[in-house]
Protein backbone atom coordinates (compact mmCIF):
# COMPACT_ATOMS: atom_id res chain seq x y z
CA UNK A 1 2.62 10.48 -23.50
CA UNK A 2 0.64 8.34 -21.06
CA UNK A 3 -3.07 7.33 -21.91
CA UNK A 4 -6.04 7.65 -20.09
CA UNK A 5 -5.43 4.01 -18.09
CA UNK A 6 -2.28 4.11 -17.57
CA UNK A 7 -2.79 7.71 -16.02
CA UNK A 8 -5.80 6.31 -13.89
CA UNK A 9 -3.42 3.41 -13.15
CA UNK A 10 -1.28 5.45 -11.68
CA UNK A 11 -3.79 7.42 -9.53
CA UNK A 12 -5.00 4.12 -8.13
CA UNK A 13 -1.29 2.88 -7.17
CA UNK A 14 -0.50 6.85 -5.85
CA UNK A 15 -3.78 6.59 -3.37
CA UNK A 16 -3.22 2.94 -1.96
CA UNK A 17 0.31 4.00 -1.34
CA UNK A 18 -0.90 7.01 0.40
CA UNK A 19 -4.24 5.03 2.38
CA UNK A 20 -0.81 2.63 3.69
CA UNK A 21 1.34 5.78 4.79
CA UNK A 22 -1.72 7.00 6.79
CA UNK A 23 -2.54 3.71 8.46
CA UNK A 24 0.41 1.73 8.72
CA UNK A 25 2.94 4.37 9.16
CA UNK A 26 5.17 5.27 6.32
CA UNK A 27 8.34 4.62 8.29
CA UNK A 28 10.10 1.22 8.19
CA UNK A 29 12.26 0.73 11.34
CA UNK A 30 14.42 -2.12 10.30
CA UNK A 31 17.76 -1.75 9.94
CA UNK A 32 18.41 -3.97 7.72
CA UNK A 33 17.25 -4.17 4.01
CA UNK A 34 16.37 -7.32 4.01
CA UNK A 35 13.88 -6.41 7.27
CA UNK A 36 12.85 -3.68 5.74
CA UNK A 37 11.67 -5.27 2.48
CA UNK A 38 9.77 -7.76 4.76
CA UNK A 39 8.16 -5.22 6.34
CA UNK A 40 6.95 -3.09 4.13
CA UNK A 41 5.25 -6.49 2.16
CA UNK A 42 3.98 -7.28 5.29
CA UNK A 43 2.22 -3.79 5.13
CA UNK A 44 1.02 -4.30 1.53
CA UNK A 45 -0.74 -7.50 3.45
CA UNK A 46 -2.27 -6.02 6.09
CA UNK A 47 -3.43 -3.16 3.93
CA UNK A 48 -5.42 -6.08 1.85
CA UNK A 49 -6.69 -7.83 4.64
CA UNK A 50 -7.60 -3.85 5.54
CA UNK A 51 -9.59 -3.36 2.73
CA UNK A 52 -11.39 -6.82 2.36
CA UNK A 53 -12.60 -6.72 5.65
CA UNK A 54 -14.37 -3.20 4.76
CA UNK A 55 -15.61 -4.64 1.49
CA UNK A 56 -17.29 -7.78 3.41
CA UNK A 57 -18.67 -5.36 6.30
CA UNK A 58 -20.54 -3.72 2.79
């Protein structure tokens, strides 16, 4: 059984992964894995530079 954090936890992760889908696009068009690994940490990135900009425009 999970407790209470680790279930919030887990909300947290689901949503950011879901706020990246929406604006970055879900879909990684490399072919290769190796590509594709780089981009989707280059999405994780751009998803924090995302979201400190809108914290500093606060």
């Amino acid at each position: 059984m999970f407790s209470p954090n680790q279930y919030i936890q887990g909300i947290t992760v689901e949503s950011v992964f879901s706020v990246i889908k929406r604006i970055f696009s879900g879909i990684n068009t490399s072919r290769n894995t190796n590509l594709s690994n780089k981009e989707t940490k280059f999405k994780y990135l751009m998803y924090n530079i995302h979201r400190l900009i809108q914290l500093i425009k606060k």
